[in-house]
PDB file of N, CA and C in Angstrom:
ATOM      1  N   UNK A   1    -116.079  66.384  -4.673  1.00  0.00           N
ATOM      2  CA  UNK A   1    -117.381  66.684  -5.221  1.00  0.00           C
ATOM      3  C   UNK A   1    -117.324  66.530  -6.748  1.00  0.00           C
ATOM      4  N   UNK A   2    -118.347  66.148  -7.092  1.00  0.00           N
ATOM      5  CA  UNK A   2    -118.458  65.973  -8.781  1.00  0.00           C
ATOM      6  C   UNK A   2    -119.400  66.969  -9.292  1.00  0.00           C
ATOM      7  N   UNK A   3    -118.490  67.679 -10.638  1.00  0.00           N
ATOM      8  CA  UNK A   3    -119.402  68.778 -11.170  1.00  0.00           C
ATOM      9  C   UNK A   3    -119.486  68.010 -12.372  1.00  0.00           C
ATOM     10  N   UNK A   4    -120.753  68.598 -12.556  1.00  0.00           N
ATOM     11  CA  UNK A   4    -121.178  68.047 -14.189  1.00  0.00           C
ATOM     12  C   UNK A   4    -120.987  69.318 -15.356  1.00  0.00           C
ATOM     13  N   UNK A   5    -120.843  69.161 -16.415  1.00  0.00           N
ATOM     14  CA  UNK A   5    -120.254  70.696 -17.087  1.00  0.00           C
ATOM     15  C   UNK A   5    -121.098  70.115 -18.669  1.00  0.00           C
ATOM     16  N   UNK A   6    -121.512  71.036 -19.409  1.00  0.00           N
ATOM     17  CA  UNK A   6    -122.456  70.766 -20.455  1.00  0.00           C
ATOM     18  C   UNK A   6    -121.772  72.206 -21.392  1.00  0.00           C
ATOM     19  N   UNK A   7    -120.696  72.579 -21.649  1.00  0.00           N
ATOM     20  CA  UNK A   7    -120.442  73.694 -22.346  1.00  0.00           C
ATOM     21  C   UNK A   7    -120.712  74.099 -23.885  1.00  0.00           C
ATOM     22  N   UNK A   8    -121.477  75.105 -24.002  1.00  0.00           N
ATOM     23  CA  UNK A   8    -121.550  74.935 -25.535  1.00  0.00           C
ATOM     24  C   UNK A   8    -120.276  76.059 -26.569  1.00  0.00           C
ATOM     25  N   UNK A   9    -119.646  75.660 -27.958  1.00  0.00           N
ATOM     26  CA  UNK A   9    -118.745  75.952 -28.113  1.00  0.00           C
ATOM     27  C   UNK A   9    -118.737  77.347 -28.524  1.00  0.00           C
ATOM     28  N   UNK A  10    -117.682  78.041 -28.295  1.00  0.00           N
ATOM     29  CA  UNK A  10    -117.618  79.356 -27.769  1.00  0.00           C
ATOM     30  C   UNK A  10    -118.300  80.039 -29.055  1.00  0.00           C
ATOM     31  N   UNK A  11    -117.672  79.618 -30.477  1.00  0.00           N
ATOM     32  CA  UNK A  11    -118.797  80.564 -31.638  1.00  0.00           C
ATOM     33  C   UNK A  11    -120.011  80.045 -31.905  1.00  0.00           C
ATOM     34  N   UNK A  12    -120.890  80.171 -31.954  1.00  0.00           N
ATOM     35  CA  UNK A  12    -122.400  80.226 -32.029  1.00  0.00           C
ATOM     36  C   UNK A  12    -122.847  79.321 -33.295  1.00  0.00           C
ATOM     37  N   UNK A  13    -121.991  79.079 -34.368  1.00  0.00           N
ATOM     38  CA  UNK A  13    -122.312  78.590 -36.138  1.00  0.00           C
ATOM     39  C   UNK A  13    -121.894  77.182 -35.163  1.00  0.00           C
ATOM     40  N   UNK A  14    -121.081  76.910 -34.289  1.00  0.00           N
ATOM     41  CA  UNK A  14    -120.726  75.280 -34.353  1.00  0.00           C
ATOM     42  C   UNK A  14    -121.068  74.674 -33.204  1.00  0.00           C
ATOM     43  N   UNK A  15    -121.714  73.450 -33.541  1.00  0.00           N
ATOM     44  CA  UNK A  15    -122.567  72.860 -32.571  1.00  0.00           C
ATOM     45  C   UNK A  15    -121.400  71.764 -32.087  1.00  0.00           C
ATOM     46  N   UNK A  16    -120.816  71.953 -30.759  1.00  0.00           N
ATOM     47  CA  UNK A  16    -119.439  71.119 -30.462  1.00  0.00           C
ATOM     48  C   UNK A  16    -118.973  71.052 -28.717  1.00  0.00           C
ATOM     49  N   UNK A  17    -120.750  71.278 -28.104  1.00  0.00           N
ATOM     50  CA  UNK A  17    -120.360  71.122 -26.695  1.00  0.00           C
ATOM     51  C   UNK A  17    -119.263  69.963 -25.935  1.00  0.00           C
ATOM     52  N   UNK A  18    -119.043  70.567 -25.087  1.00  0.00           N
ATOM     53  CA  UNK A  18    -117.841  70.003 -23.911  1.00  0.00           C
ATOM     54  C   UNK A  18    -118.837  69.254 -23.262  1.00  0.00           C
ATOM     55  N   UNK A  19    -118.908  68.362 -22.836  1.00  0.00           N
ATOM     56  CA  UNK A  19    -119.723  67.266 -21.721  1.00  0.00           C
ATOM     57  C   UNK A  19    -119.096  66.235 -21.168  1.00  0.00           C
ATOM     58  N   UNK A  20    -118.686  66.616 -20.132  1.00  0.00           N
ATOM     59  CA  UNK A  20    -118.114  65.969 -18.799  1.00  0.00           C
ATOM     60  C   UNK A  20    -117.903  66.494 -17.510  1.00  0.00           C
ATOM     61  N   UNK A  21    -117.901  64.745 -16.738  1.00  0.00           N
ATOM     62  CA  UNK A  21    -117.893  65.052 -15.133  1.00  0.00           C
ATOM     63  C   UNK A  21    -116.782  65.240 -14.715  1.00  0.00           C
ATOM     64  N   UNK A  22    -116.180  65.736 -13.411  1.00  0.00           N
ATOM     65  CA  UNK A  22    -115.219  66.019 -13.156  1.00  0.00           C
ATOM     66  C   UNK A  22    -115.431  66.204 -11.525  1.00  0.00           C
ATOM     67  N   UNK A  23    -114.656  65.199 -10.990  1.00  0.00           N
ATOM     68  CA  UNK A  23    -114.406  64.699  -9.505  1.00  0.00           C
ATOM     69  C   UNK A  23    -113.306  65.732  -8.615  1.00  0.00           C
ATOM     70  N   UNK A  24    -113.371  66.830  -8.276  1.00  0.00           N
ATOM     71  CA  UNK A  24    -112.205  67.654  -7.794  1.00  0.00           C
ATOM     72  C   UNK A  24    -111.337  67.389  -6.883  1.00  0.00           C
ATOM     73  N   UNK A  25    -111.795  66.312  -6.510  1.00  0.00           N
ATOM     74  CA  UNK A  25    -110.781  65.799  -5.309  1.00  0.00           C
ATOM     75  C   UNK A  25    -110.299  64.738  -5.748  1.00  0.00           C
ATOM     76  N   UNK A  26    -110.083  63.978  -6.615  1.00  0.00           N
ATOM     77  CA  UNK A  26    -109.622  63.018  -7.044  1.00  0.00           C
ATOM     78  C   UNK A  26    -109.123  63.478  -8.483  1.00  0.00           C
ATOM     79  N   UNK A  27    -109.607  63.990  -9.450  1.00  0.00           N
ATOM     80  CA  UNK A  27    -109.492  65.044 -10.265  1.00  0.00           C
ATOM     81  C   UNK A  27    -109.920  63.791 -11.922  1.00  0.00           C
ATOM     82  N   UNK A  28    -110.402  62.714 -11.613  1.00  0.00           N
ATOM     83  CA  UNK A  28    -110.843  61.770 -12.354  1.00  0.00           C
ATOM     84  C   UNK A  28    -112.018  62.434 -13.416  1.00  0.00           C
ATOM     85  N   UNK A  29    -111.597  62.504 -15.013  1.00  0.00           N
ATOM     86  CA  UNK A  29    -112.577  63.389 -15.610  1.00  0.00           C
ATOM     87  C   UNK A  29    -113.436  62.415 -16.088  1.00  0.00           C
ATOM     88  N   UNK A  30    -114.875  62.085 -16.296  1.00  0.00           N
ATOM     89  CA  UNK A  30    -115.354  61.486 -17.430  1.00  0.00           C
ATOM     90  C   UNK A  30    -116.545  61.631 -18.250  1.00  0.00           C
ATOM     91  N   UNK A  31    -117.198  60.866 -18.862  1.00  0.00           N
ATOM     92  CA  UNK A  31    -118.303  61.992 -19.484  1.00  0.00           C
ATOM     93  C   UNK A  31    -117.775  61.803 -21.264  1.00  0.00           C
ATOM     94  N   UNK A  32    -118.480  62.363 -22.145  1.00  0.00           N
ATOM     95  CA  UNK A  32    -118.617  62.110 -23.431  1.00  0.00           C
ATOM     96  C   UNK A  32    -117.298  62.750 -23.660  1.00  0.00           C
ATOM     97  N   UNK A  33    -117.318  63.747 -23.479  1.00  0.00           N
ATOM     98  CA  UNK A  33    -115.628  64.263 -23.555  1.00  0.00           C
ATOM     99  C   UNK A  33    -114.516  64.278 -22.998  1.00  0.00           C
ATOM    100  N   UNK A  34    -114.592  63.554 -22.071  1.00  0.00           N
ATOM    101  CA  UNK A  34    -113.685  62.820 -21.217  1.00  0.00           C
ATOM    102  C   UNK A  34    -111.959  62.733 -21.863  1.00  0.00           C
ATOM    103  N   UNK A  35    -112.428  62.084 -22.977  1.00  0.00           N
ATOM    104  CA  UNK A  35    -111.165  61.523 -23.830  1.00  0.00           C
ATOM    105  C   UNK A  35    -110.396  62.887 -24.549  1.00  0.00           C
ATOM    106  N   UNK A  36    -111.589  63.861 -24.674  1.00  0.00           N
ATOM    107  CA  UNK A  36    -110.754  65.054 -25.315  1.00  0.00           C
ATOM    108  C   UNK A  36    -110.074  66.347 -24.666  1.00  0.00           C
ATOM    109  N   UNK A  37    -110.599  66.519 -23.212  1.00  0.00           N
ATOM    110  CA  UNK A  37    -110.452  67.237 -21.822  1.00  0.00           C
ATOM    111  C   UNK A  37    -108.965  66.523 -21.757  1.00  0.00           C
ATOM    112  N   UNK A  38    -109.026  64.923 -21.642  1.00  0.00           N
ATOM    113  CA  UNK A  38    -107.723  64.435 -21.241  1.00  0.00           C
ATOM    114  C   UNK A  38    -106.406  64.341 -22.152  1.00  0.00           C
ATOM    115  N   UNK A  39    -106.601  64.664 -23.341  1.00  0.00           N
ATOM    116  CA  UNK A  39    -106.029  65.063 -24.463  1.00  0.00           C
ATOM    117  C   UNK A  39    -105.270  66.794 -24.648  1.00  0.00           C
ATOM    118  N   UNK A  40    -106.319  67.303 -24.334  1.00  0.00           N
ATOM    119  CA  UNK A  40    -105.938  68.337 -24.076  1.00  0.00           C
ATOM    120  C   UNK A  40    -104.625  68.325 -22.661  1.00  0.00           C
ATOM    121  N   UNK A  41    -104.755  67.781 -21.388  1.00  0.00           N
ATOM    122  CA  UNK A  41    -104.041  68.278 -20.737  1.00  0.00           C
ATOM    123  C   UNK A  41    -102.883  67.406 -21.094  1.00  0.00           C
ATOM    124  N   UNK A  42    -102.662  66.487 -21.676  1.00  0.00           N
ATOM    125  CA  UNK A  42    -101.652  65.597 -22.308  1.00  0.00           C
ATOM    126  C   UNK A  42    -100.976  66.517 -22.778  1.00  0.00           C
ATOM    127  N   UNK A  43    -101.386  67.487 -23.624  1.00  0.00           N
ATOM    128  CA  UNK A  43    -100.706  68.721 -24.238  1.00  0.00           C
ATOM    129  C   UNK A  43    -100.099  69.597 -23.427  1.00  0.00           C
ATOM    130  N   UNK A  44    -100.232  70.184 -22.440  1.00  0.00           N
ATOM    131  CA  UNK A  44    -100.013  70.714 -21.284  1.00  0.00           C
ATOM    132  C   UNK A  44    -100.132  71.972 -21.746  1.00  0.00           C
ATOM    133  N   UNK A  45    -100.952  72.207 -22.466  1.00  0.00           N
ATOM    134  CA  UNK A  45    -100.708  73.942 -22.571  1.00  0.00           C
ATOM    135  C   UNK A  45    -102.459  74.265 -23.218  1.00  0.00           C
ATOM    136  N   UNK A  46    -102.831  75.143 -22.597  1.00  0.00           N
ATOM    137  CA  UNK A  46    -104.011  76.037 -23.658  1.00  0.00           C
ATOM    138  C   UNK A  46    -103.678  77.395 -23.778  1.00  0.00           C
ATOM    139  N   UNK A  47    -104.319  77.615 -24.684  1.00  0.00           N
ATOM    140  CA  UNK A  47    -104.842  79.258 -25.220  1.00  0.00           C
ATOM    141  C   UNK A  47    -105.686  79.855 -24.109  1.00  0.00           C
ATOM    142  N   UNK A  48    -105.146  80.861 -23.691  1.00  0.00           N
ATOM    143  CA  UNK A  48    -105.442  81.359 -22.544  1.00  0.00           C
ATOM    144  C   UNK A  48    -106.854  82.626 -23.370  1.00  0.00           C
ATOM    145  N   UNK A  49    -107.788  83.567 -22.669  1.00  0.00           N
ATOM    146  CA  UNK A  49    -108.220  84.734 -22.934  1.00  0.00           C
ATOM    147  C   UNK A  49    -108.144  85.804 -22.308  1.00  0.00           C
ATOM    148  N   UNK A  50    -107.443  86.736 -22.663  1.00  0.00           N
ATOM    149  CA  UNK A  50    -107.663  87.692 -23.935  1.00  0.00           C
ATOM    150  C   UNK A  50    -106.200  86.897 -24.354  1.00  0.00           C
ATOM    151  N   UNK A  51    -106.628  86.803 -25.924  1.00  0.00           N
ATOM    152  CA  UNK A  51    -105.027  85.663 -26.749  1.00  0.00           C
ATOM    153  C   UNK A  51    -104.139  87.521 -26.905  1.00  0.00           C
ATOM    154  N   UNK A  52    -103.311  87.338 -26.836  1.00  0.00           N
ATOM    155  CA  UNK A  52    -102.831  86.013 -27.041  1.00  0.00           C
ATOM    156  C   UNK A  52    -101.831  85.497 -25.649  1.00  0.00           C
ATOM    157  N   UNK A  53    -101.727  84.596 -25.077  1.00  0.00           N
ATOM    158  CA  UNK A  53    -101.247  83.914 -24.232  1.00  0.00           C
ATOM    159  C   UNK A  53    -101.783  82.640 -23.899  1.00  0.00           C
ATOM    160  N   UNK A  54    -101.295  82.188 -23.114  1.00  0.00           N
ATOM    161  CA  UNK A  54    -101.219  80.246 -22.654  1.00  0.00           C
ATOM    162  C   UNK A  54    -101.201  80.130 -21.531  1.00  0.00           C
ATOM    163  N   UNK A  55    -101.834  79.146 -21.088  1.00  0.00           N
ATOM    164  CA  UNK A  55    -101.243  78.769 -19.730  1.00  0.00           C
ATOM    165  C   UNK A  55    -101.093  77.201 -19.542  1.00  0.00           C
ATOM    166  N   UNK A  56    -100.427  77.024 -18.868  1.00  0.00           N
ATOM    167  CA  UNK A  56     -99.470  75.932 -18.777  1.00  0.00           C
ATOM    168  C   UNK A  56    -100.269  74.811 -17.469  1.00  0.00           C
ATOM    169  N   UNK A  57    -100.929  73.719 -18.253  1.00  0.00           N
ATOM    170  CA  UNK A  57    -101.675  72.789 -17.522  1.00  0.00           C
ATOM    171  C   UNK A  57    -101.113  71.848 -16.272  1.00  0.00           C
ATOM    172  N   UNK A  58    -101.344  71.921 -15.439  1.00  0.00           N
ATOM    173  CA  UNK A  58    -100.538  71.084 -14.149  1.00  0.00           C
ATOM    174  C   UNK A  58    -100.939  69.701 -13.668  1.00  0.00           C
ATOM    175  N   UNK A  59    -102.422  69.723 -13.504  1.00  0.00           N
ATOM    176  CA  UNK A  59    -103.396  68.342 -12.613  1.00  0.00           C
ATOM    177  C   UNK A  59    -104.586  69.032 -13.083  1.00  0.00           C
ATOM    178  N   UNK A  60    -105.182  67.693 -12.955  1.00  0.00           N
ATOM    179  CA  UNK A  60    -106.425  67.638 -13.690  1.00  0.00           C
ATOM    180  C   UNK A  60    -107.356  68.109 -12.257  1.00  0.00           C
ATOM    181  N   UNK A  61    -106.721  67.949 -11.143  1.00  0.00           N
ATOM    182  CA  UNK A  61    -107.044  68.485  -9.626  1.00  0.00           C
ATOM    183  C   UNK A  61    -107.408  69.971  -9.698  1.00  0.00           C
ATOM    184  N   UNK A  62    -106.643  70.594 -10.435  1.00  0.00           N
ATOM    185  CA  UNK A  62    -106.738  72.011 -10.334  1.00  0.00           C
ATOM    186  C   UNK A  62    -107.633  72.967 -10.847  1.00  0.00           C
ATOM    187  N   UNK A  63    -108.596  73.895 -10.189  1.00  0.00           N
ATOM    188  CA  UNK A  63    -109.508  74.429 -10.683  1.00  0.00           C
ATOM    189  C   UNK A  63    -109.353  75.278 -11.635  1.00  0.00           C
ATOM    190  N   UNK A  64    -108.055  75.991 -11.495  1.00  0.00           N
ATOM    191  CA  UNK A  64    -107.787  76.867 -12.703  1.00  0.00           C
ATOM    192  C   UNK A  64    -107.434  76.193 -13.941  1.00  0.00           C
ATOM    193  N   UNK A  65    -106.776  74.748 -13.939  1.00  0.00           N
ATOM    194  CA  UNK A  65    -106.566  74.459 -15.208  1.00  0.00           C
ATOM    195  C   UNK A  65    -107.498  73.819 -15.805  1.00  0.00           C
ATOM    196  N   UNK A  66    -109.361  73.363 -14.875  1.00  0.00           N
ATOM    197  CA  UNK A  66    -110.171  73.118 -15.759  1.00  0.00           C
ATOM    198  C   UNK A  66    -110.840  73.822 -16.237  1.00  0.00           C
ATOM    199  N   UNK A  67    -111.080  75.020 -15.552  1.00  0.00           N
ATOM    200  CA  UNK A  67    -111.626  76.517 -16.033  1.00  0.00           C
ATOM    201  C   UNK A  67    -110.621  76.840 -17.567  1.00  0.00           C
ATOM    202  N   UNK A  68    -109.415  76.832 -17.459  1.00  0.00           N
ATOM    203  CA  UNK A  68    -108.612  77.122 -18.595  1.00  0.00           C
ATOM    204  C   UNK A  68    -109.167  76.427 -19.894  1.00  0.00           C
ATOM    205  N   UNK A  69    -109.167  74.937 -19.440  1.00  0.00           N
ATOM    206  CA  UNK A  69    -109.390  73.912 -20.521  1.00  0.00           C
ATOM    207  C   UNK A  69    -111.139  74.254 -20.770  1.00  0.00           C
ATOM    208  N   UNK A  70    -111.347  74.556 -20.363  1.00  0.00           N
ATOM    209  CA  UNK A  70    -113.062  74.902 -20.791  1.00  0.00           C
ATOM    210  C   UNK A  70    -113.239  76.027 -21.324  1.00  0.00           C
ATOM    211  N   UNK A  71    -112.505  77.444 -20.974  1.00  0.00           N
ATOM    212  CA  UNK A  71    -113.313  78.548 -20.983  1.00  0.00           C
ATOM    213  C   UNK A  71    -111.722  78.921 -22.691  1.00  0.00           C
ATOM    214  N   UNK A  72    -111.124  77.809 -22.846  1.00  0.00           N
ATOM    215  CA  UNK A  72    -109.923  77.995 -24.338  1.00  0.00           C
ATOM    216  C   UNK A  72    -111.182  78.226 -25.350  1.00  0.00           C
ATOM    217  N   UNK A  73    -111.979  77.702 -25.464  1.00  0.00           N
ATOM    218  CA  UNK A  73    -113.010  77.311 -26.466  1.00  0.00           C
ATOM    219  C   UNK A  73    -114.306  76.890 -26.395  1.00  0.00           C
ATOM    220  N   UNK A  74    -114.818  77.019 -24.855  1.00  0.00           N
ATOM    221  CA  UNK A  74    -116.105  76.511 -24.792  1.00  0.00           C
ATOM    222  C   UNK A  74    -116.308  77.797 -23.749  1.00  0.00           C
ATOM    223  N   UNK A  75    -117.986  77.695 -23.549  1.00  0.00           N
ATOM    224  CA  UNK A  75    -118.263  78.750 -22.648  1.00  0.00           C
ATOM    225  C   UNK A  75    -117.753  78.619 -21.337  1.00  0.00           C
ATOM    226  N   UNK A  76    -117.412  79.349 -20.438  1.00  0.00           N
ATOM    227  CA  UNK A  76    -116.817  79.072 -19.551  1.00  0.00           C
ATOM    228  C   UNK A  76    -118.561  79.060 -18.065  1.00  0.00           C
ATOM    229  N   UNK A  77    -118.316  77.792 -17.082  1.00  0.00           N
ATOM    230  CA  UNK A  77    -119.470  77.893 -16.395  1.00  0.00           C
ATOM    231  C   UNK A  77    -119.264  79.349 -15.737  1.00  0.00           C
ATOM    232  N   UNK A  78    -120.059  79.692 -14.705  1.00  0.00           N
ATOM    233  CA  UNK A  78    -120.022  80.547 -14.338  1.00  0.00           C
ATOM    234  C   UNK A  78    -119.256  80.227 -12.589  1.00  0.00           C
ATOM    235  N   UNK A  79    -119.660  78.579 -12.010  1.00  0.00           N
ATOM    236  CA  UNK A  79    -118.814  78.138 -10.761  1.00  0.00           C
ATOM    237  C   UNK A  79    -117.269  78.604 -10.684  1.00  0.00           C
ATOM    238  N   UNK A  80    -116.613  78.144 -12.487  1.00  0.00           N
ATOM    239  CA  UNK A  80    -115.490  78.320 -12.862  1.00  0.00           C
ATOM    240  C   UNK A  80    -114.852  80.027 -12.960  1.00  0.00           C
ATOM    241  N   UNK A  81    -115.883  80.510 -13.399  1.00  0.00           N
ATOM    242  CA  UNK A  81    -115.096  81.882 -13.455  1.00  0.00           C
ATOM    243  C   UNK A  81    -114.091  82.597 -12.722  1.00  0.00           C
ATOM    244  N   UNK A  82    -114.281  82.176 -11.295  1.00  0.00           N
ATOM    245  CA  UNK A  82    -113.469  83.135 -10.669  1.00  0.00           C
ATOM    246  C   UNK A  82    -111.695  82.574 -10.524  1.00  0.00           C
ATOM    247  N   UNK A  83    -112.207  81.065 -10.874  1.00  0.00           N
ATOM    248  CA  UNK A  83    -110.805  80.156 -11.061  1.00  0.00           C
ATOM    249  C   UNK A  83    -110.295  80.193 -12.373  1.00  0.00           C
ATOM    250  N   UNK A  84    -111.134  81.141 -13.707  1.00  0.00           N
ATOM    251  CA  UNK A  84    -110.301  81.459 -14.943  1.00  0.00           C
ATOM    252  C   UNK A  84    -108.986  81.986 -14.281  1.00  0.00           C
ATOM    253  N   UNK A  85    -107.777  81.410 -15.069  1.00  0.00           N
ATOM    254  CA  UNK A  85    -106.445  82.069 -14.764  1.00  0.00           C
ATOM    255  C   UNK A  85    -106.375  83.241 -15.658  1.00  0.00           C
ATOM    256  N   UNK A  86    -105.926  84.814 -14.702  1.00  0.00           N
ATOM    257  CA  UNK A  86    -105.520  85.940 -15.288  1.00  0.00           C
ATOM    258  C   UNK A  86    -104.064  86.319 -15.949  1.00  0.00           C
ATOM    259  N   UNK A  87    -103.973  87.006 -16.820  1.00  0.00           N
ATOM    260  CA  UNK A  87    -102.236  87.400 -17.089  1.00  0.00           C
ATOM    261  C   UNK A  87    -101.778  87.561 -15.851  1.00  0.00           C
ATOM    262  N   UNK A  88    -102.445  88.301 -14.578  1.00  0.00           N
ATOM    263  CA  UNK A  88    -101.583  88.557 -13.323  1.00  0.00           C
ATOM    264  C   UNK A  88    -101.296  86.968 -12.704  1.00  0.00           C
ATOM    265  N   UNK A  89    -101.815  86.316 -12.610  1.00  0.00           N
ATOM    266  CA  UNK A  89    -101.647  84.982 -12.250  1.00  0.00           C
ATOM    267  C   UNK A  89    -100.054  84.451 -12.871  1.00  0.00           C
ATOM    268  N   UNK A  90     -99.945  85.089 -13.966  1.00  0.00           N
ATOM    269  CA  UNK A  90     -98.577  83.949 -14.639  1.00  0.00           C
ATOM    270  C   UNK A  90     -96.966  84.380 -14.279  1.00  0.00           C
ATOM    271  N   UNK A  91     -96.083  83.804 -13.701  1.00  0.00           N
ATOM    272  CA  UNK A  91     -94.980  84.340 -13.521  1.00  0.00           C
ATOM    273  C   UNK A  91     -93.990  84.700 -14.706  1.00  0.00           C
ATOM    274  N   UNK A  92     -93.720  86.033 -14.631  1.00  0.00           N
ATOM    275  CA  UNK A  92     -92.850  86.412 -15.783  1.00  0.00           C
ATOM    276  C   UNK A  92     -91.674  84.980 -16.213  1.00  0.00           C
ATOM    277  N   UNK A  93     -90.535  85.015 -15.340  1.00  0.00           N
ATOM    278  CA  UNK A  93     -89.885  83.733 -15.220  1.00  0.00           C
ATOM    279  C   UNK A  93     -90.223  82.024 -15.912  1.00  0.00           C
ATOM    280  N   UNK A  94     -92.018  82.242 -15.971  1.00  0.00           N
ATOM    281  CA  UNK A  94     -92.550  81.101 -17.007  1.00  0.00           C
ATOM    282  C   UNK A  94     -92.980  81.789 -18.153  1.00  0.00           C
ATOM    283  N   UNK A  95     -92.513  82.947 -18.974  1.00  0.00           N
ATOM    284  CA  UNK A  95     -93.066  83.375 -19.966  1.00  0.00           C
ATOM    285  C   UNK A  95     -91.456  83.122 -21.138  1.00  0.00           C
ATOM    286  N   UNK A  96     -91.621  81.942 -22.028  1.00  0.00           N
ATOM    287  CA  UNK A  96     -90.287  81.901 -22.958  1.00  0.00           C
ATOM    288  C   UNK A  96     -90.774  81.118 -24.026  1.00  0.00           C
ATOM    289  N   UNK A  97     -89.760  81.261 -24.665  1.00  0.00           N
ATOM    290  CA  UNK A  97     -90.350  80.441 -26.250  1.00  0.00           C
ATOM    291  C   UNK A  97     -89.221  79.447 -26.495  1.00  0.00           C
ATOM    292  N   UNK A  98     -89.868  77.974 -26.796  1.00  0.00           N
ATOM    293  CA  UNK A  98     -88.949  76.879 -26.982  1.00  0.00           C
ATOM    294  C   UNK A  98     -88.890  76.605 -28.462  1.00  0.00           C
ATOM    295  N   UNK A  99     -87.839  75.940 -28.749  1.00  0.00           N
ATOM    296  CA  UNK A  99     -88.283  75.656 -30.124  1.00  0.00           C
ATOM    297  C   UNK A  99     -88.422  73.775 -30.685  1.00  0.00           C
ATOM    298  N   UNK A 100     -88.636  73.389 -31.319  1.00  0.00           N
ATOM    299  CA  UNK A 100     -89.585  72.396 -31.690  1.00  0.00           C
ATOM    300  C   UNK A 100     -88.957  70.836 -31.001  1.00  0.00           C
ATOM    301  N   UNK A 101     -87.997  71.277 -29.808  1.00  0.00           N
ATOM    302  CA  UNK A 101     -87.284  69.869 -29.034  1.00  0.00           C
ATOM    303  C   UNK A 101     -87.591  70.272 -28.055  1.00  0.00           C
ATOM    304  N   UNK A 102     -88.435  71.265 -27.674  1.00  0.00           N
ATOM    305  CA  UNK A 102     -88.768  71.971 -26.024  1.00  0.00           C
ATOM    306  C   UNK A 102     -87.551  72.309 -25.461  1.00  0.00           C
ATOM    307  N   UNK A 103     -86.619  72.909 -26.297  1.00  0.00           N
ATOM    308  CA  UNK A 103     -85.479  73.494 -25.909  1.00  0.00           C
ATOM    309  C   UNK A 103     -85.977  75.130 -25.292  1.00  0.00           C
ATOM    310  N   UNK A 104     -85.706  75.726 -24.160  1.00  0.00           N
ATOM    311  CA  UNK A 104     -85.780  76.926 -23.960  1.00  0.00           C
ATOM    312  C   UNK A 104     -85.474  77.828 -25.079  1.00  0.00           C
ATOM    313  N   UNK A 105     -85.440  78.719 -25.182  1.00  0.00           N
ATOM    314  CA  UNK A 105     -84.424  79.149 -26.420  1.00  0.00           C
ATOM    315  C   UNK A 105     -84.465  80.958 -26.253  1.00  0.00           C
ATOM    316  N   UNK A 106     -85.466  81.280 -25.739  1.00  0.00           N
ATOM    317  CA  UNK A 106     -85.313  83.372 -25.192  1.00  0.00           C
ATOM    318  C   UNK A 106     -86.494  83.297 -24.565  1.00  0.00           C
ATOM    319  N   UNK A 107     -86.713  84.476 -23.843  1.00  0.00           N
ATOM    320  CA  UNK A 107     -87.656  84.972 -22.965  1.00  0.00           C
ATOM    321  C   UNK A 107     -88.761  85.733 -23.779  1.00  0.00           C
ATOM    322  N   UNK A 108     -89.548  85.906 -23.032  1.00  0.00           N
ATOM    323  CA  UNK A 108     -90.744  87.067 -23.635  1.00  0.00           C
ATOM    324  C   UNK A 108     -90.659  88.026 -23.276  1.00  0.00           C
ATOM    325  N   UNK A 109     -90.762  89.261 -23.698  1.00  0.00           N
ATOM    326  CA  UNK A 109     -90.194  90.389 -23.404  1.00  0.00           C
ATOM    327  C   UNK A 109     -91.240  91.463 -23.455  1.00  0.00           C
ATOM    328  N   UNK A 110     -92.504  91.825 -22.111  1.00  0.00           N
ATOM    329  CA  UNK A 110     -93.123  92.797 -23.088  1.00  0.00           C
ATOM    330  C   UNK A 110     -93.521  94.356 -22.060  1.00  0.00           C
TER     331      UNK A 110
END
């Protein structure tokens, strides 16, 4: 199924909506922002909410990681909400800090 998504950006002073389609079964994004959705998951990581935390992008298939990539900085839809990823969602075991060669390097501890 193809959702269409029109997000406007999360602070109110900047005019910087998200606009693109997105095929869930094929997970093919496109749309005016197409190029920056796919940029983003190139990165493999967003800013999760409440910050501070991340979560770690997988397939563009996945509902939680387009909810993630939308709701980092744009309003989040409301279809998406229930697929926002929670802190309970993340496995301790993926919580560590690498340093600038993506070397592991210690855990998070909290």
């Amino acid at each position: 199924m193809i959702h269409h998504f029109d997000c406007p950006w999360i602070a109110p002073h900047i005019s910087y909506p998200l606009v693109f389609d997105w095929d869930d079964e094929t997970g093919e994004i496109t749309g005016p922002s197409a190029d920056m959705v796919l940029a983003i998951f190139r990165d493999g990581v967003v800013d999760a909410r409440p910050e501070p935390w991340s979560w770690n992008l997988t397939s563009t298939k996945n509902r939680a990681d387009i909810a993630a990539v939308i709701g980092s900085s744009w309003v989040l839809p409301a279809e998406l909400a229930d697929d926002y990823p929670r802190q309970e969602d993340v496995d301790e075991d993926d919580l560590y800090f690498i340093d600038a060669d993506s070397n592991r390097i210690g855990t998070v501890v909290y």
